[in-house]
Protein backbone atom coordinates (compact mmCIF):
# COMPACT_ATOMS: atom_id res chain seq x y z
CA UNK A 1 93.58 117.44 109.64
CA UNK A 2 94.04 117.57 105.93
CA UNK A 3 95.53 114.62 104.08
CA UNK A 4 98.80 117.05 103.20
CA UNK A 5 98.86 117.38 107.26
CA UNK A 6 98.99 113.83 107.44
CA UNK A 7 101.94 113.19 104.96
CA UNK A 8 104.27 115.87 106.38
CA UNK A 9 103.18 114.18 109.93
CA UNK A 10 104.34 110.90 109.11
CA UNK A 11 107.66 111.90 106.62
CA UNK A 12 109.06 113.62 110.04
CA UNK A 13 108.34 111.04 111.98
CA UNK A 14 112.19 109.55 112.46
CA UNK A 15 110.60 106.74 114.30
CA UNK A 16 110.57 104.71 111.09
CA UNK A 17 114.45 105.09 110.24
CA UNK A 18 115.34 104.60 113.86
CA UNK A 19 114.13 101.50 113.34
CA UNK A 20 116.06 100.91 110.15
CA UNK A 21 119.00 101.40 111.92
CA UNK A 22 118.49 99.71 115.29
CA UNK A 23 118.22 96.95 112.86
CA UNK A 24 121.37 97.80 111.16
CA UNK A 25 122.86 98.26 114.24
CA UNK A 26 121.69 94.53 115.69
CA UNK A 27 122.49 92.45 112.12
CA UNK A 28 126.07 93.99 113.03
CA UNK A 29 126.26 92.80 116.24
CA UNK A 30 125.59 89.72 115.27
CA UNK A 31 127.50 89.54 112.45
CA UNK A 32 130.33 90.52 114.62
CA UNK A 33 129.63 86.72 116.58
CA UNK A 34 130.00 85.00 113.38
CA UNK A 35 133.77 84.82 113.18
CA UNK A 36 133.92 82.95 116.21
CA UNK A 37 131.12 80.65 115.47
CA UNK A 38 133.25 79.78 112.02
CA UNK A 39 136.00 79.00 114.11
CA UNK A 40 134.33 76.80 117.08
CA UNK A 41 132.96 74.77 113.52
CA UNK A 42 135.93 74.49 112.05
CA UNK A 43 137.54 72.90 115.12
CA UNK A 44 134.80 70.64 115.64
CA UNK A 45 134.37 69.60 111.94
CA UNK A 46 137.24 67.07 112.18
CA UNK A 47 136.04 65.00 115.15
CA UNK A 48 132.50 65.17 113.56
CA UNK A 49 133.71 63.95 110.20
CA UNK A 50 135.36 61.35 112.06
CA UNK A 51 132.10 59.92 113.91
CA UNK A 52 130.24 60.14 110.69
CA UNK A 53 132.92 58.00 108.79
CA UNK A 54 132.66 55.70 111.63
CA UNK A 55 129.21 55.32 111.64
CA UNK A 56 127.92 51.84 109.97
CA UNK A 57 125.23 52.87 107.52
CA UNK A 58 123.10 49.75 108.62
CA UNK A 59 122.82 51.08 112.20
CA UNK A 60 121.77 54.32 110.73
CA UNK A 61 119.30 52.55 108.69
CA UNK A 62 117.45 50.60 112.23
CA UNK A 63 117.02 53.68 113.94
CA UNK A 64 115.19 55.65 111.32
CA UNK A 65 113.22 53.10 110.14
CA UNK A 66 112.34 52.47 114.24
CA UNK A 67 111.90 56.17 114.89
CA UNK A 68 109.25 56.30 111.31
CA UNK A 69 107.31 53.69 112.73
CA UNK A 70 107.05 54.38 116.42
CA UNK A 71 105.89 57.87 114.49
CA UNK A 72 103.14 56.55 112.20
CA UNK A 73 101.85 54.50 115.23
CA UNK A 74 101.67 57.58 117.18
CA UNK A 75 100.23 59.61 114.33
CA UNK A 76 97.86 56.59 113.87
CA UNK A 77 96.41 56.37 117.39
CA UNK A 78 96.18 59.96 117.57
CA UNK A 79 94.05 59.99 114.62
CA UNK A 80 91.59 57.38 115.86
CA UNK A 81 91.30 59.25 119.27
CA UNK A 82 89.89 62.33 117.13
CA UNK A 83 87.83 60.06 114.95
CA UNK A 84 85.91 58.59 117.92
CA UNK A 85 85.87 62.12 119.73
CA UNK A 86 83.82 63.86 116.79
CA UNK A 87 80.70 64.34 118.26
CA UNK A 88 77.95 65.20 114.97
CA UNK A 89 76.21 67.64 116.77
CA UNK A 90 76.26 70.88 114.33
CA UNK A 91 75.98 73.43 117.38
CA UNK A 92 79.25 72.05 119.28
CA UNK A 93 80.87 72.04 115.77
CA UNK A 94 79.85 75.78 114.99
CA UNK A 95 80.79 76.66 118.31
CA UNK A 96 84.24 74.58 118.04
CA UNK A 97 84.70 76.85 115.05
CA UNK A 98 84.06 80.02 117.02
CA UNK A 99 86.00 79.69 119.34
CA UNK A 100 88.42 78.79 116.94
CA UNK A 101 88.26 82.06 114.84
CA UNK A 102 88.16 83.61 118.07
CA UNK A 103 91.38 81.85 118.97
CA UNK A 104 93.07 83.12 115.68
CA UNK A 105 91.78 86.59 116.41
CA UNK A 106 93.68 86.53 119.84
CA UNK A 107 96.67 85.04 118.38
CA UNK A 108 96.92 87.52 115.24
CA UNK A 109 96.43 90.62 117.93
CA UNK A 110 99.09 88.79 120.18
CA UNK A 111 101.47 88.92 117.50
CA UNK A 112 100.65 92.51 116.26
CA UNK A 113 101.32 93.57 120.21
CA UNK A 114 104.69 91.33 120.01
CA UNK A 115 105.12 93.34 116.62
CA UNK A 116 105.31 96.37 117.73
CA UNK A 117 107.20 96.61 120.65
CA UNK A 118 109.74 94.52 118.71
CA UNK A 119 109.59 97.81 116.45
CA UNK A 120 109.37 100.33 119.29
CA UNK A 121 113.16 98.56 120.42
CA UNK A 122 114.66 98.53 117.17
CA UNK A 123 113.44 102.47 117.04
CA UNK A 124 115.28 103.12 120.51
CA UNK A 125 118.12 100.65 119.62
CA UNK A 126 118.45 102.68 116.73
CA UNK A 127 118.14 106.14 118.08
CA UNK A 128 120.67 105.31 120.66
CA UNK A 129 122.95 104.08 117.83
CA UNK A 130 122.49 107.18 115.46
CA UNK A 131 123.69 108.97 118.48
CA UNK A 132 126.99 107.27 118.93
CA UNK A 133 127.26 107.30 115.35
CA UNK A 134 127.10 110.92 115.18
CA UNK A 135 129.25 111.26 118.33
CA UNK A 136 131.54 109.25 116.71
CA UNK A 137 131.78 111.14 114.11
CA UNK A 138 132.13 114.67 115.99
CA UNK A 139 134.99 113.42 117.96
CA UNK A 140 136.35 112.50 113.90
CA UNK A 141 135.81 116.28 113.22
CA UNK A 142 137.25 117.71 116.09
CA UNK A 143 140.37 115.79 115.36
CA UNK A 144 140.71 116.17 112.05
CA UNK A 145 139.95 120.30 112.79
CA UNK A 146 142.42 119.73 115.38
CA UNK A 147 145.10 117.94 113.09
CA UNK A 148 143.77 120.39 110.68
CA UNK A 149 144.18 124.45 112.62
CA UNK A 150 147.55 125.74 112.74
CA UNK A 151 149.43 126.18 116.33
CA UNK A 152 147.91 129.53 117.73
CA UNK A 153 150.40 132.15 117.70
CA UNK A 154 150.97 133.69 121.04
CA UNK A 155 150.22 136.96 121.72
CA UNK A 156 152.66 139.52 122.33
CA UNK A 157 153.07 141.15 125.46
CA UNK A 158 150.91 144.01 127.15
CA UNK A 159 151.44 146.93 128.27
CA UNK A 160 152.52 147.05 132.24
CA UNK A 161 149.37 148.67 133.10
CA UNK A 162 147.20 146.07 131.37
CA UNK A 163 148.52 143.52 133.39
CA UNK A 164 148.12 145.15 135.86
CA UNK A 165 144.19 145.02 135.36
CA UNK A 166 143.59 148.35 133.78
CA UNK A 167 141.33 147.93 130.80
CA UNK A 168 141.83 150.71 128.49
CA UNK A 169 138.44 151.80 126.85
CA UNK A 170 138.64 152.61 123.15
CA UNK A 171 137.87 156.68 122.54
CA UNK A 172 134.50 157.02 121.73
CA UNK A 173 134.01 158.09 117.56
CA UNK A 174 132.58 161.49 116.76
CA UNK A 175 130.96 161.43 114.24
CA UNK A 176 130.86 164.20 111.32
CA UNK A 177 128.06 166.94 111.99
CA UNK A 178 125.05 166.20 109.88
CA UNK A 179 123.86 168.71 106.86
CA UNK A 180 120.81 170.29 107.52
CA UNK A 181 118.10 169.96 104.51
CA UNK A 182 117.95 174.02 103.01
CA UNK A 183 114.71 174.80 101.81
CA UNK A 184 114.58 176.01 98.33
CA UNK A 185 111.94 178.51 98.79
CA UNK A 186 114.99 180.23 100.79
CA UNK A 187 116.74 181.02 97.84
């Protein structure tokens, strides 16, 4: 295939916008939740306010300074647990590092997989929202063609025999006789 091929491949793809629009198409469902999230904070904000005003800043102070030490001890005793655990030998470090970068490799792959069907959903989310979209916007047509078209003017009546279920057949048309070509040597 010819790079030209390749480009006119990929700008018909509709995958792509799908995907645009599945994502459109999610953002407005949840921005559709927000209202009511506003609202649940706005009648909680009160009491909250109220527990926070009642809350003696000294207390506040224990239990953070409490929670940053029991913190630093842990960091502290976790970092002397690795420190002993370092064993020198440059092989087990090399391979530690190995199967580290192998690690990352799995990961990175992992999240290209988790990528892409994420993408693959938004591009089916989408499609299926283009097409209510554009049914949506028939049905607008047809009404507005519908609000649009005058009444239809009834038709007068037939003959007795045409209701009867005689279908008269138009007379064929003759057409004129043709001139024949003269020759001019004739003359």
């Amino acid at each position: 295939m010819t790079i030209t091929d390749d480009i006119v491949k990929s700008l018909r793809n509709p995958t792509p916008l799908y995907a645009v629009a599945g994502t459109a198409d999610l953002a407005a469902e949840k921005l559709r939740e927000v209202p009511a999230l506003l609202e649940k904070l706005r009648e909680q904000a009160p009491e909250r306010f109220e527990k926070i005003r009642g809350t003696d800043p000294k207390d506040v102070q224990q239990r953070v300074t409490a929670q940053a030490k029991g913190a630093s001890s842990k960091a502290q005793t976790k970092f002397n647990e690795t420190i002993t655990g370092i064993d020198l030998d440059l092989k087990k470090i090399g391979g530690s590092v190995q199967d580290l970068a192998l690690q990352g490799v799995g990961r990175a792959a992992e999240y290209a997989v988790k990528a892409r069907e994420t993408y693959d959903e938004l591009a089916v989310r989408g499609k299926g929202a283009v097409a209510h979209w554009r049914g949506e916007a028939a049905d607008e047509v047809v009404e507005i063609a519908a609000a649009v078209e005058p009444e239809p003017v009834p038709a007068p009546e037939a003959a007795p025999e045409a209701k009867a279920g005689a279908v008269k057949k138009p007379a064929a048309r003759k057409s004129a006789p043709r001139k024949k070509a003269t020759d001019a040597s004739a003359e």
